[in-house]
Protein backbone atom coordinates (compact mmCIF):
# COMPACT_ATOMS: atom_id res chain seq x y z
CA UNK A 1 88.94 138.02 81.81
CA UNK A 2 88.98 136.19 84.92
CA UNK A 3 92.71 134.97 85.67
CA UNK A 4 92.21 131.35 87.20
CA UNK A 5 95.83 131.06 88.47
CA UNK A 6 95.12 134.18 90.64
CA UNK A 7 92.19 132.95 92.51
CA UNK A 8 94.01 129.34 92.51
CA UNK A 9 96.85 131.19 94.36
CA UNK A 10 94.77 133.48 96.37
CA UNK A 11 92.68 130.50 97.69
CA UNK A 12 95.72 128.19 98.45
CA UNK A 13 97.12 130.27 100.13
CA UNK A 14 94.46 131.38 102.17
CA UNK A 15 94.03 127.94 102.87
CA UNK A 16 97.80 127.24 104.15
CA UNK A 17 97.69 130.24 106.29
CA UNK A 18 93.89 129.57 107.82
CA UNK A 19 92.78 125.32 108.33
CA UNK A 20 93.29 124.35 111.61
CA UNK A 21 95.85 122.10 112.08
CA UNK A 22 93.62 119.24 113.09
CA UNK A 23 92.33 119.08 109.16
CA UNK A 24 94.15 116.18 108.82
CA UNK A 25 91.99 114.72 106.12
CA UNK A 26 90.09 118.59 104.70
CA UNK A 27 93.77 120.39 104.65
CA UNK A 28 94.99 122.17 101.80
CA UNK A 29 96.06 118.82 100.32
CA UNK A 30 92.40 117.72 99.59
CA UNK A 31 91.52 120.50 97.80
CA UNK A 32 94.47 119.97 95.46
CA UNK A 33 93.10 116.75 95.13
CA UNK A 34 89.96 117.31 94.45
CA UNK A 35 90.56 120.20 91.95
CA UNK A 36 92.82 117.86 90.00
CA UNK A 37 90.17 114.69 90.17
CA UNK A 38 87.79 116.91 88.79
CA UNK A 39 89.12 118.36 86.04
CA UNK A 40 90.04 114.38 85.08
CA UNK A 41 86.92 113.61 85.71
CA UNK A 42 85.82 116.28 83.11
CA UNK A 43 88.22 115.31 80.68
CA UNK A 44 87.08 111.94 80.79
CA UNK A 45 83.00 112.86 80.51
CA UNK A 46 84.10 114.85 77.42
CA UNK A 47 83.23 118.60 79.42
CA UNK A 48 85.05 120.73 76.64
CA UNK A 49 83.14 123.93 77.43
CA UNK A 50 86.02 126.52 78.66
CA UNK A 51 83.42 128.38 81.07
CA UNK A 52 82.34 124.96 82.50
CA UNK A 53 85.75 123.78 83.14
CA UNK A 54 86.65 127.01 84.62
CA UNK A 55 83.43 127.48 86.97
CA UNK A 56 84.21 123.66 87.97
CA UNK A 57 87.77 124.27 88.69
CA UNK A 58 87.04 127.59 91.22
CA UNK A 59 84.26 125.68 92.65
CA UNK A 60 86.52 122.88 93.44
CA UNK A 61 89.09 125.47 94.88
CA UNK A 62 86.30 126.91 96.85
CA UNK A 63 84.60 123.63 98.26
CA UNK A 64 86.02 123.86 101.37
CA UNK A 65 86.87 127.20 102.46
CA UNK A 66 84.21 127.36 105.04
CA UNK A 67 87.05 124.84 107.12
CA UNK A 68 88.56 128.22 107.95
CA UNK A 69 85.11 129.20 110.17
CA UNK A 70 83.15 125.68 110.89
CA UNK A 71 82.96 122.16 110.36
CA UNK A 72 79.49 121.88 110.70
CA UNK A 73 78.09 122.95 107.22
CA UNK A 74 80.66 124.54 106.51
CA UNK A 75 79.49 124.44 102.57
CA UNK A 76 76.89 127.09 103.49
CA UNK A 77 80.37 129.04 104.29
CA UNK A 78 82.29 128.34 101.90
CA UNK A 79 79.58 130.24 99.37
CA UNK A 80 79.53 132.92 101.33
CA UNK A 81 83.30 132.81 101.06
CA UNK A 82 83.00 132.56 97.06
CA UNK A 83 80.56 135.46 97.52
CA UNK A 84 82.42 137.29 99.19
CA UNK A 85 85.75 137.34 97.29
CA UNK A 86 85.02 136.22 93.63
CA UNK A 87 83.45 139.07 92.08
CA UNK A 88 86.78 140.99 92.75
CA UNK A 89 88.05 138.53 90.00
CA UNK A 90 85.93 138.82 87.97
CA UNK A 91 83.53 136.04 88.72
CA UNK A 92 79.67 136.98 87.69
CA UNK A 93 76.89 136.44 89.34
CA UNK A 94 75.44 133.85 86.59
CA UNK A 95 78.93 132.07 87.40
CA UNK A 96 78.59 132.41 91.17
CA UNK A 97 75.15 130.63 91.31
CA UNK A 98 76.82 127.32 88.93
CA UNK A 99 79.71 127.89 91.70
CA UNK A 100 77.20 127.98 94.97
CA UNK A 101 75.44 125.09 93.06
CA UNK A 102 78.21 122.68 92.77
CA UNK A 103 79.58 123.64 96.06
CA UNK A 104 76.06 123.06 97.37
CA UNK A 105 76.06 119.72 95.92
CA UNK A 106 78.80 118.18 97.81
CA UNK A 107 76.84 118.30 100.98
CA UNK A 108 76.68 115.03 102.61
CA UNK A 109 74.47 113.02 101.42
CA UNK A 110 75.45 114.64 98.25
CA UNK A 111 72.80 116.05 95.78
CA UNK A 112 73.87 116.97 92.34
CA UNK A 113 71.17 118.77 90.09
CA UNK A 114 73.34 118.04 86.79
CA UNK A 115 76.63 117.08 85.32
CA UNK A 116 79.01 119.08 86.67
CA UNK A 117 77.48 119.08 90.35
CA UNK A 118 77.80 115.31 89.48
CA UNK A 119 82.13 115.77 88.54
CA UNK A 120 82.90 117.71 91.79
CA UNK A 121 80.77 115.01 94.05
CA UNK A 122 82.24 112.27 92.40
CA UNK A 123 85.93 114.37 92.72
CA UNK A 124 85.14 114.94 96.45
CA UNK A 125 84.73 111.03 97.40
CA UNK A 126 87.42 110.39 94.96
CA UNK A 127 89.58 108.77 96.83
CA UNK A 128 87.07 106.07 98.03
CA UNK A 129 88.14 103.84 95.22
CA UNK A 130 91.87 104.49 95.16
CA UNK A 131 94.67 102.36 96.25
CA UNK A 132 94.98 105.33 98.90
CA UNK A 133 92.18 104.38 100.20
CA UNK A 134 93.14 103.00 103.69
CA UNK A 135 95.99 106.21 104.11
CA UNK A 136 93.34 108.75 103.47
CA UNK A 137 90.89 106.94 105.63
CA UNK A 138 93.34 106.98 108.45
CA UNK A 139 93.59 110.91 107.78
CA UNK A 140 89.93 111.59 108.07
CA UNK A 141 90.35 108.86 111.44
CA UNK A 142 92.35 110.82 113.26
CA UNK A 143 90.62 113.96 112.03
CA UNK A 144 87.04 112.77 113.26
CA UNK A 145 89.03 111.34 116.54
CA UNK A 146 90.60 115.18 117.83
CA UNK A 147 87.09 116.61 116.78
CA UNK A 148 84.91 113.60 119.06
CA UNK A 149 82.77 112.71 115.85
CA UNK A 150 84.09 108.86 116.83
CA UNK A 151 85.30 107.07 119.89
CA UNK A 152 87.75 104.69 117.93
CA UNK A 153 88.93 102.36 115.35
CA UNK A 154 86.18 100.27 116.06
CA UNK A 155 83.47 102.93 115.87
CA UNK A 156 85.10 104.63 112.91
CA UNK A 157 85.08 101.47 110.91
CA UNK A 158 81.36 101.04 111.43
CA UNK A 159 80.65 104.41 110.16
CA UNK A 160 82.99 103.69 106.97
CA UNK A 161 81.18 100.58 106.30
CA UNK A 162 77.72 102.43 106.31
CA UNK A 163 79.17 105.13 104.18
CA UNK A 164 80.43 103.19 101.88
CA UNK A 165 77.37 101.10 101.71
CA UNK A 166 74.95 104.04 100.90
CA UNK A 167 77.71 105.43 98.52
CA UNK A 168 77.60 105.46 94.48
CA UNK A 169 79.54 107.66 91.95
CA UNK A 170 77.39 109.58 89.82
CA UNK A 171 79.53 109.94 86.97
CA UNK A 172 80.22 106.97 84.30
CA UNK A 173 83.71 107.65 84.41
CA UNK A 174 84.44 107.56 87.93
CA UNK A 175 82.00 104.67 88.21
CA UNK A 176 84.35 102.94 85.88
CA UNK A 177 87.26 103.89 87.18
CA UNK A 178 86.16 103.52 90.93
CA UNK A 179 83.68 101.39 91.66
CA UNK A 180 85.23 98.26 91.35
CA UNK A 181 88.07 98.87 94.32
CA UNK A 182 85.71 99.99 96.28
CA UNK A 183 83.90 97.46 96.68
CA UNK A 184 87.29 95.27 97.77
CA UNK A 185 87.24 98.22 100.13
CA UNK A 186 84.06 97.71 101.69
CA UNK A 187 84.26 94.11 101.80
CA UNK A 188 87.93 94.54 103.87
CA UNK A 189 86.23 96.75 106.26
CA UNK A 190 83.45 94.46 107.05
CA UNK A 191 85.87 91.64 108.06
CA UNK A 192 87.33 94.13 110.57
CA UNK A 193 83.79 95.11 111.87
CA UNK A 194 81.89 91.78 111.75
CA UNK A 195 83.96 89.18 113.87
């Protein structure tokens, strides 16, 4: 029986403990995130199988982890880290390769292979249509800003335009739920990038 609260608290922690402090948008407080958007998600695209919830929530947990080692494909790492330390709880190998898949999946650009690669991408970018749109942007800003991936505002807001331009939730739900906002998004950021 694989106790989910254990690895939830195992990860966490190990999370706390291990991001560098310049995670300002991929600290511990994502992952949260992310674990709770996709077990909504789930909910609301009627997922009722216990297994598939529970794969979905450790993968979710697990997303990241490879923050602790690199930025750079750091979902590569993050199997290895679900490799590494899920079988000690119990975790199968049938249930690590849905795990690697999902985690796989969130790879930018993402590539989901079937519905519940689909949940944790659309969990991941989340926050794209939210009303926290603009704070968690400003998180990722200053992230990409202490790591040189962008020079400034101005640069940054490019970048989010083109993102957001190429981006679609896979899910009906989140499409729904999301889709709508974010395009009021977009179109806010283009008035700041096109004078």
């Amino acid at each position: 029986m694989i106790d989910l609260k254990k690895i939830e608290t195992f990860i966490i922690e190990k999370l706390r403990r291990g991001l560098d402090p310049r995670l300002t948008y991929h600290g511990v407080h994502h992952t949260i995130d992310v674990v709770k958007e996709a077990m909504q998600i789930a909910s609301e695209e009627h997922v009722t199988d216990p297994e598939d919830l529970l794969i979905l929530h450790i993968a979710a947990l697990f997303h990241d982890t490879g923050f602790l080692f690199i930025y750079k494909d750091h979902e590569e790492r993050s199997c290895l880290i679900a490799k590494e330390f899920l079988p000690a709880f119990g975790v199968s190998s049938d249930q690590l390769n849905r795990i690697y898949g999902m985690i796989a999946a969130t790879k930018l650009p993402q590539s989901p292979k079937n519905h519940l690669e689909q949940i944790i991408c659309d969990a991941d970018l989340d926050y794209l249509g939210r009303e926290d749109f603009f704070a968690t942007g400003k998180a990722l800003y200053l992230e990409w800003k202490s790591y040189r991936f962008v020079k400034d505002e101005d640069d940054w807001n490019v970048k989010q335009v083109r993102f957001l331009e190429g981006h679609h939730y896979y899910t009906k739900s989140s499409a729904l739920r999301r889709e709508a906002l974010k395009a009021q998004h977009l179109t806010e950021l283009k008035k700041a990038v096109i004078p």
